[in-house]
Structures are given as structure tokens and as C-alpha cells.
N, C-alpha and C. Protein backbone atom coordinates (compact mmCIF):
# COMPACT_ATOMS: atom_id res chain seq x y z
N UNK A 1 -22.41 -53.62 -104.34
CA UNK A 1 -22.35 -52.22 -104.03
C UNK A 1 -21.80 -52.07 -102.61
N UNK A 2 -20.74 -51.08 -102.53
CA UNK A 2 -20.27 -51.17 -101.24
C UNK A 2 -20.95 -49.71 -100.61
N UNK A 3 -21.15 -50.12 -99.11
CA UNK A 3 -22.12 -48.74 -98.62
C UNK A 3 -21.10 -48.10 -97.36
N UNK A 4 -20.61 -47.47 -97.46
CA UNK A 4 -19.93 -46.74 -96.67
C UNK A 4 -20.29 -45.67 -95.57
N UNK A 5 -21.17 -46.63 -94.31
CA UNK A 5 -21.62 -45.73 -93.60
C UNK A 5 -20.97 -44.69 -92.81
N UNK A 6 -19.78 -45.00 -92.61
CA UNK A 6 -18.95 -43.72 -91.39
C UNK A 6 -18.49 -42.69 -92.59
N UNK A 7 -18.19 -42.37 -93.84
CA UNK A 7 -17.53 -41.77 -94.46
C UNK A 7 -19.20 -40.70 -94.76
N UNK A 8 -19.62 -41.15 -95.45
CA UNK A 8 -21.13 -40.15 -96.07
C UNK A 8 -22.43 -40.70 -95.59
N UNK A 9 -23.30 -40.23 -95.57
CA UNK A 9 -24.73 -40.52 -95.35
C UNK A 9 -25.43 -40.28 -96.47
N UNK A 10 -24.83 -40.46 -97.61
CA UNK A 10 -25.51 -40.49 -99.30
C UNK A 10 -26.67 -40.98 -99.50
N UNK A 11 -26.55 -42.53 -99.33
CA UNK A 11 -27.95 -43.15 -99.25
C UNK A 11 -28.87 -42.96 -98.26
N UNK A 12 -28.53 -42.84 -97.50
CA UNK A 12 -29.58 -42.12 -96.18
C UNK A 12 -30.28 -41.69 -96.56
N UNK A 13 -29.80 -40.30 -96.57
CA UNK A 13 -30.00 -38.96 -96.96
C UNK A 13 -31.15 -39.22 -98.00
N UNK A 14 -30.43 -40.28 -99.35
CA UNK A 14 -31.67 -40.31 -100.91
C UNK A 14 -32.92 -40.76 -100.06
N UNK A 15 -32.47 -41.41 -99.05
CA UNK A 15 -33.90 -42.62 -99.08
C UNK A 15 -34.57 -41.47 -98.44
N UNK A 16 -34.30 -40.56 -97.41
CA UNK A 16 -35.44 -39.82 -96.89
C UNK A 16 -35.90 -39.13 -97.47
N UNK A 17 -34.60 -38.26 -98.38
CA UNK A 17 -35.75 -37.05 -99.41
C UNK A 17 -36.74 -38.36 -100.44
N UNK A 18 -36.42 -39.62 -100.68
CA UNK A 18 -37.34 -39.72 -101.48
C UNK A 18 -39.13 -40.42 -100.94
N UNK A 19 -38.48 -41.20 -99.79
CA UNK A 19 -39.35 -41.46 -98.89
C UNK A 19 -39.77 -41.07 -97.82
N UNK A 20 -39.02 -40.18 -97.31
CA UNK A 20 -39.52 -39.47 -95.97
C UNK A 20 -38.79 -40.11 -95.00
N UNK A 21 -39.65 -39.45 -93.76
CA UNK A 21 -39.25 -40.61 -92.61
C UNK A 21 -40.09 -41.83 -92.40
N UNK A 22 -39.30 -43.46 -91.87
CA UNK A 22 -40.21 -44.56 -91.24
C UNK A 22 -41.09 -44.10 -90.68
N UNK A 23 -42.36 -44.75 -91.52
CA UNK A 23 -43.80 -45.33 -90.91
C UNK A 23 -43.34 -45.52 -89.67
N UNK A 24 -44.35 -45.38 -88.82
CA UNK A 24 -44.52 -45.88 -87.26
C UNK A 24 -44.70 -47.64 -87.22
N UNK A 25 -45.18 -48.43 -88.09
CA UNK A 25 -45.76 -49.55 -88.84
C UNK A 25 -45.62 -50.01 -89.92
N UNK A 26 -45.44 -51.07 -89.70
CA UNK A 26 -44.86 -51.43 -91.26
C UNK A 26 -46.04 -51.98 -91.78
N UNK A 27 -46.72 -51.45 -93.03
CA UNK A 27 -47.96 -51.48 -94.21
C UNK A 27 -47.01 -52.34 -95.42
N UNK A 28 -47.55 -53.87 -95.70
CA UNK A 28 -47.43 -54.31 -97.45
C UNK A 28 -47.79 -53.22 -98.07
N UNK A 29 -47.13 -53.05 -99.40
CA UNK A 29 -47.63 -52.04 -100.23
C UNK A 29 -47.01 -50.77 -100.07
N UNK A 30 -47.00 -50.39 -99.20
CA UNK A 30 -46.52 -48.66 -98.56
C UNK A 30 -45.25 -48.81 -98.99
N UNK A 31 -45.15 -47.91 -99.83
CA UNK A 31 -44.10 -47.27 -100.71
C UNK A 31 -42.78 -46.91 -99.76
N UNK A 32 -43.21 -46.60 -98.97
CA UNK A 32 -41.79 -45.63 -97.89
C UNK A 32 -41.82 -47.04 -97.07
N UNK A 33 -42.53 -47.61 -96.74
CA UNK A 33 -42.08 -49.08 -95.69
C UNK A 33 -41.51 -50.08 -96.66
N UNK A 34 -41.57 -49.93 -97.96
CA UNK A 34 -41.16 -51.22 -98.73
C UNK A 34 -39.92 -50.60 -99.05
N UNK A 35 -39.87 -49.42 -98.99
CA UNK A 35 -38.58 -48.94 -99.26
C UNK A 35 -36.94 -48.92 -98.56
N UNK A 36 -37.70 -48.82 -97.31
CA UNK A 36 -36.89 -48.81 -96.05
C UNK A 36 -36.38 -50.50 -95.98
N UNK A 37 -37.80 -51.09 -96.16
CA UNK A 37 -36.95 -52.19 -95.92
C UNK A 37 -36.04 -53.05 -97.15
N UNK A 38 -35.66 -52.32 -98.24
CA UNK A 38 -34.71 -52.70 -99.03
C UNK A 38 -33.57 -52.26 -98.50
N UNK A 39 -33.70 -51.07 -97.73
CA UNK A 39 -32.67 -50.15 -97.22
C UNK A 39 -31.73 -51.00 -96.16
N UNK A 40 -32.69 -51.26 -95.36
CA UNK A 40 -32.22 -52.78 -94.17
C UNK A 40 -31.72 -53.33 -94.38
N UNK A 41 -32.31 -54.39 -95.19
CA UNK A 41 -31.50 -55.50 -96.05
C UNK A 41 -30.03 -55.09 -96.80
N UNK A 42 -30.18 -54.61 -97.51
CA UNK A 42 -29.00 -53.85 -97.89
C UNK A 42 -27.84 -53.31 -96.76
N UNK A 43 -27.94 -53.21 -95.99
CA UNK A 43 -27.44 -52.88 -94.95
C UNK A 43 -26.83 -53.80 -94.09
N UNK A 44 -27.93 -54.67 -93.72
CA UNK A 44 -27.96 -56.22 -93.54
C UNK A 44 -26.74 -56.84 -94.01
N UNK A 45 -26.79 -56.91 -95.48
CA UNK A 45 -25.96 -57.67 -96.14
C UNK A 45 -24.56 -57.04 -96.49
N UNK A 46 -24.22 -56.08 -96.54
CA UNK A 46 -23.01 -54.90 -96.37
C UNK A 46 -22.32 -55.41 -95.05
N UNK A 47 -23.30 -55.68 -93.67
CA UNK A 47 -22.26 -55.81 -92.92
C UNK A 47 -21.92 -57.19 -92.29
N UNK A 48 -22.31 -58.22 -92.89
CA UNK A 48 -22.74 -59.46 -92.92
C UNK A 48 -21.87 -59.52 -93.85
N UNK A 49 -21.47 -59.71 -95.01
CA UNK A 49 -20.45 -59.90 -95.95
C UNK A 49 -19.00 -59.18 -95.25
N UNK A 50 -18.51 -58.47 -94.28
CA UNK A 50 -17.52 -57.97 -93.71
C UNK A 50 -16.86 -56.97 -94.57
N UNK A 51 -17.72 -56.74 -95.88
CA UNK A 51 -16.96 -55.52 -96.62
C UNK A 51 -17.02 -54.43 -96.12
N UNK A 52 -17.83 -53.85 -94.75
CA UNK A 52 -18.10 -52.10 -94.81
C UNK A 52 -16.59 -52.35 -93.17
């Protein structure tokens, strides 16, 4: 999946309406912290692979 941060803020955008904003702390389990950090990673690896 290619993530195209300078063009849209698409995924952004999903992850907050669906999770909100980052915990102050990162909680195992916590739905919006486990979420975010797929978000990272993903991100991580987008610009680490030199595709974005």
C-alpha cells in the first residue's frame, strides 16, 4: 500500500475520526494506542522502503 503523505491526509484523518487523538501513554490493549501504533509502523515502512 502506498501512503502518500504530502498529497492527502486520508489515513490520518480515518485514524482520528476512528480513534481519536494519541493517548498521552502508551496502554497494551488500548484500542486507540494499538492503533496508532500500526499507523507508525506503516509509516515506518512506507518511508524505509523509499516508495513515498
Amino acid at each position: 500500500m502506498k501512503i502518500d503523505l504530502d498529497k492527502d491526509k486520508v489515513f490520518f484523518n480515518w485514524m482520528v475520526e476512528t480513534y481519536g487523538k494519541r493517548c498521552k501513554d502508551f496502554e497494551v490493549g488500548c484500542a486507540c494506542c494499538e492503533g496508532w501504533l500500526l499507523y507508525d509502523k506503516l509509516i515506518q515502512e512506507e518511508f524505509a522502503s523509499g516508495r513515498n
